[in-house]
C-alpha atoms as a PDB file:
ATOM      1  CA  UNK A   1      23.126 -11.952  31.637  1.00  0.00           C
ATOM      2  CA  UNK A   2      22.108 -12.640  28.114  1.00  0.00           C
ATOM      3  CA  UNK A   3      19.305 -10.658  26.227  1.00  0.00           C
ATOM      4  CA  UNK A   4      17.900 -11.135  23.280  1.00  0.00           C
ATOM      5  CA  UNK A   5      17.333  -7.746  21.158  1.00  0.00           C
ATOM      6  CA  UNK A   6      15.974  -6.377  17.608  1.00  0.00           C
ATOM      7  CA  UNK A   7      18.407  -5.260  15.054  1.00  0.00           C
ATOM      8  CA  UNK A   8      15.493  -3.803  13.066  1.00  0.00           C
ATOM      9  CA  UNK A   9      14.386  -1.614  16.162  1.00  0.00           C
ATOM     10  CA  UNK A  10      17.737  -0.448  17.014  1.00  0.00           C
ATOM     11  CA  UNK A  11      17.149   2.294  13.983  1.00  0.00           C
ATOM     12  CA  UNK A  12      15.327   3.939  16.492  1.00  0.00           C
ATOM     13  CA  UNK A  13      16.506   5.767  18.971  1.00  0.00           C
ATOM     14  CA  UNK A  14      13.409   6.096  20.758  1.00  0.00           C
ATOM     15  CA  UNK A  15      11.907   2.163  21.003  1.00  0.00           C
ATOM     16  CA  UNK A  16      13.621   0.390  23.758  1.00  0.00           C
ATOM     17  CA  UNK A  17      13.713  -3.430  23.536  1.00  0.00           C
ATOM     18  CA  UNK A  18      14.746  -6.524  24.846  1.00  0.00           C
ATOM     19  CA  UNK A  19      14.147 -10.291  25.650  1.00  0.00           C
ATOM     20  CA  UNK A  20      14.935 -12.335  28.207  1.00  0.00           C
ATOM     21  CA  UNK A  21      16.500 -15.877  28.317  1.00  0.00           C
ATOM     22  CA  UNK A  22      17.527 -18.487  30.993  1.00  0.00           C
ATOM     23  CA  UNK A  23      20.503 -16.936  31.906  1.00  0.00           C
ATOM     24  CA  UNK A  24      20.756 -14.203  34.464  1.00  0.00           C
ATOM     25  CA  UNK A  25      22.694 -13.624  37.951  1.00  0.00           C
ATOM     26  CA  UNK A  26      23.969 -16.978  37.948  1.00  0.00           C
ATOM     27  CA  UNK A  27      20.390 -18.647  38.745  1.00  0.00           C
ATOM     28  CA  UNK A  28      20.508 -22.725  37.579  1.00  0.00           C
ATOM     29  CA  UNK A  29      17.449 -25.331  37.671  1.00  0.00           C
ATOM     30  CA  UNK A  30      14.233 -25.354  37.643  1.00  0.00           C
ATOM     31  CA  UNK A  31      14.234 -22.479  36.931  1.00  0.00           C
ATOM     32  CA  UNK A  32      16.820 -20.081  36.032  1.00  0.00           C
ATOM     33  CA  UNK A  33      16.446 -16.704  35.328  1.00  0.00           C
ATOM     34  CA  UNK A  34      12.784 -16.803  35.295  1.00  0.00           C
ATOM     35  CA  UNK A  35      10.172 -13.601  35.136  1.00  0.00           C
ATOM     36  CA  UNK A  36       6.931 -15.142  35.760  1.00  0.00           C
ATOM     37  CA  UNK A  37       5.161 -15.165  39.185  1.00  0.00           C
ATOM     38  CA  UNK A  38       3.088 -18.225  37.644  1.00  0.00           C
ATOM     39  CA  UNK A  39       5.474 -20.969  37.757  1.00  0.00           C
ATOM     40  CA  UNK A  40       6.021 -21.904  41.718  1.00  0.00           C
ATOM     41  CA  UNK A  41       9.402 -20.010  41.242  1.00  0.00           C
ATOM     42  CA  UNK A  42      10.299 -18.093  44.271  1.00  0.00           C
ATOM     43  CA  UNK A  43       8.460 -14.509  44.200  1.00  0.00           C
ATOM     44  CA  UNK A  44      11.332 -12.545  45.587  1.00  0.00           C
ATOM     45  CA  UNK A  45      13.642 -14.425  43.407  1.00  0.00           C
ATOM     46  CA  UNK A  46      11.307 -13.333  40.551  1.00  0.00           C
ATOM     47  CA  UNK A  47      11.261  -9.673  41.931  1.00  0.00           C
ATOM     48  CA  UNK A  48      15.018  -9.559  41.690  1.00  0.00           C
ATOM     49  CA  UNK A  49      14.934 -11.539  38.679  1.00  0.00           C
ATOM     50  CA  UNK A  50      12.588  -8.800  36.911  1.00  0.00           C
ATOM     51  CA  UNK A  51      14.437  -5.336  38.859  1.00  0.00           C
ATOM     52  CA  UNK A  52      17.942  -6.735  37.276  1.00  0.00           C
ATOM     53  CA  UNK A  53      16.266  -7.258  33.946  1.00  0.00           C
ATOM     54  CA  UNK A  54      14.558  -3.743  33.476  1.00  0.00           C
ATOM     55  CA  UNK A  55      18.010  -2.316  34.695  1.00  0.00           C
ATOM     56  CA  UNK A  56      19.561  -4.078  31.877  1.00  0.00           C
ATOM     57  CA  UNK A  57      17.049  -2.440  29.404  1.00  0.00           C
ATOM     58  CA  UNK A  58      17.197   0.851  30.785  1.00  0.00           C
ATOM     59  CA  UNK A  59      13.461   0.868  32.677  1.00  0.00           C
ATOM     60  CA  UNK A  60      12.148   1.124  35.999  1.00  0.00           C
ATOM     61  CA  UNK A  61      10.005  -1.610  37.876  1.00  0.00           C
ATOM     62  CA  UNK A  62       7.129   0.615  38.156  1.00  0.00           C
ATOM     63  CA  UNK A  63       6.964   1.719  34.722  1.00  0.00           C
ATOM     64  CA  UNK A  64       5.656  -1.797  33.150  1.00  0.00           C
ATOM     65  CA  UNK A  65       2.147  -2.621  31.859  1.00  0.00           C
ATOM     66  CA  UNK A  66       1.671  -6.119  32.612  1.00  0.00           C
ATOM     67  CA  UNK A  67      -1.286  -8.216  31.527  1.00  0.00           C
ATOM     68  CA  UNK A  68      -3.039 -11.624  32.388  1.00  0.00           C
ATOM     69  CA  UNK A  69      -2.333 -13.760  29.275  1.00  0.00           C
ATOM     70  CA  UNK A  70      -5.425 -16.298  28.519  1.00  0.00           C
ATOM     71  CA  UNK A  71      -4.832 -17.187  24.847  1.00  0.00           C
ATOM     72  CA  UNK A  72      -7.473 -15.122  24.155  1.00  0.00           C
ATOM     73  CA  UNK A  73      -7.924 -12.562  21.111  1.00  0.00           C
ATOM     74  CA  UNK A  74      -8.523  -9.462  23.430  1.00  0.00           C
ATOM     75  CA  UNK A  75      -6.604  -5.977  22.722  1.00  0.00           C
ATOM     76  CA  UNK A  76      -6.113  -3.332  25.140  1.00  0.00           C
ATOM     77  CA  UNK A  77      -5.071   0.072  24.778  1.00  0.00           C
ATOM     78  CA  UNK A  78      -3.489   1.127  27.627  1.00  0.00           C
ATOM     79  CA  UNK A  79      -1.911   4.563  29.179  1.00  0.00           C
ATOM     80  CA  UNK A  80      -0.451   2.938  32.703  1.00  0.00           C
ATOM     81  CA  UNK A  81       1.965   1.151  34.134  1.00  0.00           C
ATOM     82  CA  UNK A  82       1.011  -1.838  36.524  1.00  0.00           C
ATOM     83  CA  UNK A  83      -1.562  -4.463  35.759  1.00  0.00           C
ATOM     84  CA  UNK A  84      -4.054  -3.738  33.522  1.00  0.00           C
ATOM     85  CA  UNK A  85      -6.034  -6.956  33.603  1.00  0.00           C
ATOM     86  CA  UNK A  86      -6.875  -9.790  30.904  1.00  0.00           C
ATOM     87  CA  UNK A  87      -5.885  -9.792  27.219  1.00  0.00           C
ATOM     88  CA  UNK A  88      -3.005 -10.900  25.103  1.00  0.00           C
ATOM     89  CA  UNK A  89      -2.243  -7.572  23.340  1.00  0.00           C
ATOM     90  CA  UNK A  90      -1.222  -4.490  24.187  1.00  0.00           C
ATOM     91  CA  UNK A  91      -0.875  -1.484  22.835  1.00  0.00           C
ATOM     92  CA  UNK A  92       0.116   2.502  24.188  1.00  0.00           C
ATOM     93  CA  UNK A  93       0.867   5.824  22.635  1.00  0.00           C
ATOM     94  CA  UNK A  94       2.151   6.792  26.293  1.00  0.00           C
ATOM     95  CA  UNK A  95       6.454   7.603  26.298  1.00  0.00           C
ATOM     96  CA  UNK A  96       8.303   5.844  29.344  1.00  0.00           C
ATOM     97  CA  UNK A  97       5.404   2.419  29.362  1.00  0.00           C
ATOM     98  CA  UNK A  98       7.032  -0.867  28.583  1.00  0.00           C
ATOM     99  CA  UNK A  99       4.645  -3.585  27.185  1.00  0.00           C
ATOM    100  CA  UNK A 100       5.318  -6.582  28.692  1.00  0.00           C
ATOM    101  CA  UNK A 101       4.568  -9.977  27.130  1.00  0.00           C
ATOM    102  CA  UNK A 102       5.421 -13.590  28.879  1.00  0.00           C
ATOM    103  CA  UNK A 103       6.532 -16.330  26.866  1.00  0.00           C
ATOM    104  CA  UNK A 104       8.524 -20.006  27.097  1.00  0.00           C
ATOM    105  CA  UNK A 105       7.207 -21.380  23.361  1.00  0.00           C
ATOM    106  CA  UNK A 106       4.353 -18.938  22.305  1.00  0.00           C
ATOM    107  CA  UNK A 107       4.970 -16.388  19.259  1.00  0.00           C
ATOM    108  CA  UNK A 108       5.289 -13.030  20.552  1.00  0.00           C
ATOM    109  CA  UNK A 109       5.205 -10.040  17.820  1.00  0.00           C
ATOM    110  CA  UNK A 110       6.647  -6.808  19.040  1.00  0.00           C
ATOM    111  CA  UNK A 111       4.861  -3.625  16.740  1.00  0.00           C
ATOM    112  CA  UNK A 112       6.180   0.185  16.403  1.00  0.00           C
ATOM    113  CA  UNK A 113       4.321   2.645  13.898  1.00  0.00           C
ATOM    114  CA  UNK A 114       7.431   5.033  13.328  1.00  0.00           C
ATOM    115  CA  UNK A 115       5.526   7.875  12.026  1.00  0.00           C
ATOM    116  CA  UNK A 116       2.587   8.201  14.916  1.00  0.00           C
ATOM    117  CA  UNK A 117       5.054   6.870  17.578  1.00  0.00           C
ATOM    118  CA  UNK A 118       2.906   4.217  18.598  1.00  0.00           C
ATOM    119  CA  UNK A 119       4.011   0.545  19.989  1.00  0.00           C
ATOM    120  CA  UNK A 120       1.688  -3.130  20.528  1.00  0.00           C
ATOM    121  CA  UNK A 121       3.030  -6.003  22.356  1.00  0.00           C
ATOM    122  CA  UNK A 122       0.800  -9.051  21.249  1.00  0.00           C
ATOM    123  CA  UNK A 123       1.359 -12.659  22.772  1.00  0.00           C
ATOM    124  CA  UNK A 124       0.115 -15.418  19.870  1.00  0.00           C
ATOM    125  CA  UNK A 125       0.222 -19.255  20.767  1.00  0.00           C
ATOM    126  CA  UNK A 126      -1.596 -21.587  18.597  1.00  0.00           C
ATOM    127  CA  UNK A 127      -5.089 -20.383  20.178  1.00  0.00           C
ATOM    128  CA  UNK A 128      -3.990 -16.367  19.830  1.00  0.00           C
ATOM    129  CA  UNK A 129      -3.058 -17.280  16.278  1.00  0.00           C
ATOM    130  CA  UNK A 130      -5.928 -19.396  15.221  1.00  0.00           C
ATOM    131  CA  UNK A 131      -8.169 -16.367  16.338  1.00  0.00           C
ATOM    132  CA  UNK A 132      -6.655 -13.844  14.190  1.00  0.00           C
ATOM    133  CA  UNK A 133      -5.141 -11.768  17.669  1.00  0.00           C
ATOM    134  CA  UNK A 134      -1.847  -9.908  15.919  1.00  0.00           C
ATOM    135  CA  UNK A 135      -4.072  -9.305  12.603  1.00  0.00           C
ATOM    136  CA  UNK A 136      -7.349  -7.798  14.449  1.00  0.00           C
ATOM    137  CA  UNK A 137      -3.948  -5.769  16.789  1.00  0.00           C
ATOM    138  CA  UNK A 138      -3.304  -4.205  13.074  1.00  0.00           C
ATOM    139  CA  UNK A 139      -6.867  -3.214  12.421  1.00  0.00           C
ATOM    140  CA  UNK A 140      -7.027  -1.666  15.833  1.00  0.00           C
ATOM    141  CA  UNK A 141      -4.313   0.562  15.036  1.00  0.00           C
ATOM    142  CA  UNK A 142      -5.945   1.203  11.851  1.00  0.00           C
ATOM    143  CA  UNK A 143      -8.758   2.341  13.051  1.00  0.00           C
ATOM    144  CA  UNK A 144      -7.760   3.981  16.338  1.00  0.00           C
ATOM    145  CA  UNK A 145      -4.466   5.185  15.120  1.00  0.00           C
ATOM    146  CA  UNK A 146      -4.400   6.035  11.209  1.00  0.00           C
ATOM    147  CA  UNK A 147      -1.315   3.530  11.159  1.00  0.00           C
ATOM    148  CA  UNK A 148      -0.213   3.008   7.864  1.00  0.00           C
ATOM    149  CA  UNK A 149       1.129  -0.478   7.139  1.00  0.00           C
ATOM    150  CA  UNK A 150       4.156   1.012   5.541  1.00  0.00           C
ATOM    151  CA  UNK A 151       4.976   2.848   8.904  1.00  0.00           C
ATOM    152  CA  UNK A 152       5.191  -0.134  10.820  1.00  0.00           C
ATOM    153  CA  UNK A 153       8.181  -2.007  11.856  1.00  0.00           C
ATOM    154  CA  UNK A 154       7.804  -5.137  13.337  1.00  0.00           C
ATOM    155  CA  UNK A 155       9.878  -7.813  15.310  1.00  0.00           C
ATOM    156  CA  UNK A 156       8.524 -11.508  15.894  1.00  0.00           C
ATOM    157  CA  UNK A 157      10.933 -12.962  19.122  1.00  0.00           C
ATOM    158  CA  UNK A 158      11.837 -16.582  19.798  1.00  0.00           C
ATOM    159  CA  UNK A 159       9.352 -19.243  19.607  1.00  0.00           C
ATOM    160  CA  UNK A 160       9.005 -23.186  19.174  1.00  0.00           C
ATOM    161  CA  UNK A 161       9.519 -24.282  15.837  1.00  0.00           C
ATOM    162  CA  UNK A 162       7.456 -25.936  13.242  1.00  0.00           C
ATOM    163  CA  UNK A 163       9.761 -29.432  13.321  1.00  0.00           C
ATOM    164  CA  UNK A 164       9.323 -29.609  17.386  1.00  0.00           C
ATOM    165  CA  UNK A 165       5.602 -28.389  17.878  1.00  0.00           C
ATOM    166  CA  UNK A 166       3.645 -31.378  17.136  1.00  0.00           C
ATOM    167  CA  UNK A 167      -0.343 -30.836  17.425  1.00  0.00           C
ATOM    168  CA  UNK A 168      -3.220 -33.081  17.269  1.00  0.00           C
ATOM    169  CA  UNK A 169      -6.207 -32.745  14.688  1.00  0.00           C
ATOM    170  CA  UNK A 170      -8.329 -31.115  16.885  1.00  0.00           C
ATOM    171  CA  UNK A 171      -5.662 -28.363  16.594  1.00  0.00           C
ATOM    172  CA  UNK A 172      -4.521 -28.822  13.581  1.00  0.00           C
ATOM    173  CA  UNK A 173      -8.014 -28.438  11.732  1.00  0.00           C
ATOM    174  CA  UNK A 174      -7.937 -24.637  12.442  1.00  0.00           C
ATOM    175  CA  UNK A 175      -5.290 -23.903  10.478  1.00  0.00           C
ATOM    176  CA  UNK A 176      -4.316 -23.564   6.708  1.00  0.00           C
ATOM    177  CA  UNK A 177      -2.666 -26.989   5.246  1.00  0.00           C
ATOM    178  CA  UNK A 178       0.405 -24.658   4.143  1.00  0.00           C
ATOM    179  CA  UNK A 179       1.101 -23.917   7.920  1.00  0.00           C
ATOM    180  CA  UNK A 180       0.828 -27.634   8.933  1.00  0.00           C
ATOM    181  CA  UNK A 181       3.354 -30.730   7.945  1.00  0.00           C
ATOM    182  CA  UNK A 182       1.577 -34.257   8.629  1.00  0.00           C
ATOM    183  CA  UNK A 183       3.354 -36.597  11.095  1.00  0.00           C
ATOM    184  CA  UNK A 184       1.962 -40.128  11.842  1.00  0.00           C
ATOM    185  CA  UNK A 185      -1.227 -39.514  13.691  1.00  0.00           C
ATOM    186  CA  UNK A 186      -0.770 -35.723  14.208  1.00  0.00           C
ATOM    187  CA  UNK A 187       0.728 -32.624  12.473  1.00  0.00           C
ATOM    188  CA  UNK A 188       3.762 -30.281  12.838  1.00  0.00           C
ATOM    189  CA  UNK A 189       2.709 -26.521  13.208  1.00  0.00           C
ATOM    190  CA  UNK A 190       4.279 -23.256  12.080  1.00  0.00           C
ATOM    191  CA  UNK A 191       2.866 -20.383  14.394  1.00  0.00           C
ATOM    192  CA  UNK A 192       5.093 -18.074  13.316  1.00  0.00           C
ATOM    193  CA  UNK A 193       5.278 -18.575  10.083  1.00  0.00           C
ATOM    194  CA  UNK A 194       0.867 -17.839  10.142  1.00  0.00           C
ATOM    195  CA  UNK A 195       1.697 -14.788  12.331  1.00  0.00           C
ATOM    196  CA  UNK A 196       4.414 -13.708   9.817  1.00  0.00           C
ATOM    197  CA  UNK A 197       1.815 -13.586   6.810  1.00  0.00           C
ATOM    198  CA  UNK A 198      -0.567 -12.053   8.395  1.00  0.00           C
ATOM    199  CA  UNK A 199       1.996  -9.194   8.319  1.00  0.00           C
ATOM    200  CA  UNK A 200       2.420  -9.503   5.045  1.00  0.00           C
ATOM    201  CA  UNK A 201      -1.407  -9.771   4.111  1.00  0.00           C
ATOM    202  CA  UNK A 202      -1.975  -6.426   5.983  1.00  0.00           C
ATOM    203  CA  UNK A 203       0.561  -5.015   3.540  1.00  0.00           C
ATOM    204  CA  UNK A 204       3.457  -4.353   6.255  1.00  0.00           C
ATOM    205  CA  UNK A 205       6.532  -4.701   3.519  1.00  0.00           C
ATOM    206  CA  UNK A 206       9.211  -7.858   4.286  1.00  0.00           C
ATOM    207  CA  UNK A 207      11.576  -5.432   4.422  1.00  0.00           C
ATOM    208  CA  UNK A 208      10.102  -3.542   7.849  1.00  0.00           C
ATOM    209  CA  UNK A 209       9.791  -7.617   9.544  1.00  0.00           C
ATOM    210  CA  UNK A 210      12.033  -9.424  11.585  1.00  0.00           C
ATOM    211  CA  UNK A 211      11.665 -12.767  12.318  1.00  0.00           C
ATOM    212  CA  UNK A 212      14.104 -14.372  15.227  1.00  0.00           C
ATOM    213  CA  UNK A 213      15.394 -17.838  13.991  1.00  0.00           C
ATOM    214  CA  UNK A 214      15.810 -19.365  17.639  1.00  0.00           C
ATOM    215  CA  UNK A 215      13.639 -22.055  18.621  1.00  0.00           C
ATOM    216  CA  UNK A 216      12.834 -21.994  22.493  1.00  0.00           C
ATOM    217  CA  UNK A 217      12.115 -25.774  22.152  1.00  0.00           C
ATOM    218  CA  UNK A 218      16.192 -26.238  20.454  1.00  0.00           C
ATOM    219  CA  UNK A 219      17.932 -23.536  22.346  1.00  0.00           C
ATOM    220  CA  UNK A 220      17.735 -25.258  25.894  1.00  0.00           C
ATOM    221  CA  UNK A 221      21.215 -23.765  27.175  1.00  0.00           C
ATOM    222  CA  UNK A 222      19.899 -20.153  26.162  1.00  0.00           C
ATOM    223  CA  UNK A 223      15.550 -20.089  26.519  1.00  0.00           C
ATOM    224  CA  UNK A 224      12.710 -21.498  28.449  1.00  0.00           C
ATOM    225  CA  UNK A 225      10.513 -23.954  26.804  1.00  0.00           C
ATOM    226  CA  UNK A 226       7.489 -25.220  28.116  1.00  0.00           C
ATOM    227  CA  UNK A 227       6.947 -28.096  25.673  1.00  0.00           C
ATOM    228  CA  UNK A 228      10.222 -29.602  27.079  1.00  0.00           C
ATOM    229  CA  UNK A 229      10.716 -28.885  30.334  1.00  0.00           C
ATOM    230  CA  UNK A 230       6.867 -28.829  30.812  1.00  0.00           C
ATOM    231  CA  UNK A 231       6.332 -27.866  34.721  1.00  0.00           C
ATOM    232  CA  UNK A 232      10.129 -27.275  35.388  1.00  0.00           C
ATOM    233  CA  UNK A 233       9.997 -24.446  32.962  1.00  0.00           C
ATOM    234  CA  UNK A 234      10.630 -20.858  33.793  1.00  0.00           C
ATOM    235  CA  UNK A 235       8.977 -17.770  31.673  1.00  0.00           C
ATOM    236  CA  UNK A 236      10.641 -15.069  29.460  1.00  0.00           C
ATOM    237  CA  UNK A 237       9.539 -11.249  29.484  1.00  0.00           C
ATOM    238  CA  UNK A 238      10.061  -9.449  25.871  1.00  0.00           C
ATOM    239  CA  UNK A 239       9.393  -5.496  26.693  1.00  0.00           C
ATOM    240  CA  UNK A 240       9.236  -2.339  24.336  1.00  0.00           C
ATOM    241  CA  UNK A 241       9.005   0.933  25.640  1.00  0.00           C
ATOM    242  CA  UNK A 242       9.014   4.535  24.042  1.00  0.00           C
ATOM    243  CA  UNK A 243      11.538   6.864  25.606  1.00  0.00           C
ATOM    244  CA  UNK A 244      10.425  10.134  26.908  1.00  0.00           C
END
């Protein structure tokens, strides 16, 4: 199988990481290797799907925190595995918990304060991101953490890019002009690129960010895209764990 990783996380020792993509044990259309029970996939094909995944990475099935993404801006703080209900960010001080975050077009930011050991998983589409969720993630470790921007290392995975994610006004209107490209009717959207500053504007240093350069929407031999393959499409998991 392939997986996606973080060459700025893989300074530490301690974070495990990794990203799924369409290809795993050989599956083919609709869905391929696909990690969401959402998507009328087969469940025990998903079951499988997930155990040879987390096998890949180095963690057990029942050591996952899972959560029912809504676009929403709500933040968790959780200490166990399993499902621990709605929101669209995670975040643990807990060794041995991966964060799990679904994706097949949304920007998903990956967070790990070095110094207080502490990791956030946050899942930011256009409605995440127009609501501020990875920048009120940062305050919450702030505030409940004493993280320091300068101690945080950060790792934004594959997403849809601005020149394929066409959005209408309705959309478009909650966003800064600098993050939108006009096109006919509509407008062209860079999610990640608004994500990335508000990294930046929290005073995490460039230097501590990663930014993926894949494009789900592009990359249709390697990652699932919802925007074109609509209903067909499977889901990605992106996990990061702390080791014991």
């Amino acid at each position: 199988m392939q997986i996606i990783s973080s060459l700025l996380f893989r300074q530490f020792p301690e974070i495990v990481f990794g990203m799924s993509t369409k290809i795993g044990l050989g599956r083919t259309a609709p869905f391929y290797f696909n990690l969401s029970f959402n998507v009328n996939d087969d469940p025990e094909i998903v079951k499988e799907n997930r155990h040879y995944f987390l096998r890949q990475i180095g963690l057990e099935d029942n050591r996952i925190a899972y959560q029912n993404q809504i676009h929403c801006d709500i933040i968790k703080i959780v200490d166990k595995p399993g499902f621990n209900g709605v929101s669209d960010a995670m975040i643990t001080a807990k060794r041995k918990i991966g964060l799990a975050v679904s994706t097949a077009d949304c920007t998903t930011v990956f967070v790990y304060d070095s110094k207080n050991k502490i990791i956030a998983a946050v899942h930011s589409g256009w409605r995440g991101t127009s609501k501020k969720i990875l920048a009120k993630t940062l305050v919450k470790l702030k505030n409940e953490f004493n993280s320091k921007p300068s101690d945080l290392f950060v790792y934004i995975g594959p997403s849809i890019s601005q020149k394929n994610y066409e959005v209408g006004k309705e959309v478009a209107q909650l966003f800064d002009k600098k993050y939108l490209i006009p096109k006919n009717n509509k407008f062209l959207l860079d999610v990640a690129g608004a994500n990335f500053d508000m990294l930046i504007d929290a005073g995490i240093p460039e230097t501590n960010i990663e930014k993926s350069s894949l494009c789900t929407f592009e990359e249709k031999e390697l990652l699932h895209s919802y925007r074109r393959d609509g209903e067909k499409s499977g889901r990605a998991l992106g996990i990061i764990a702390l080791k014991e």
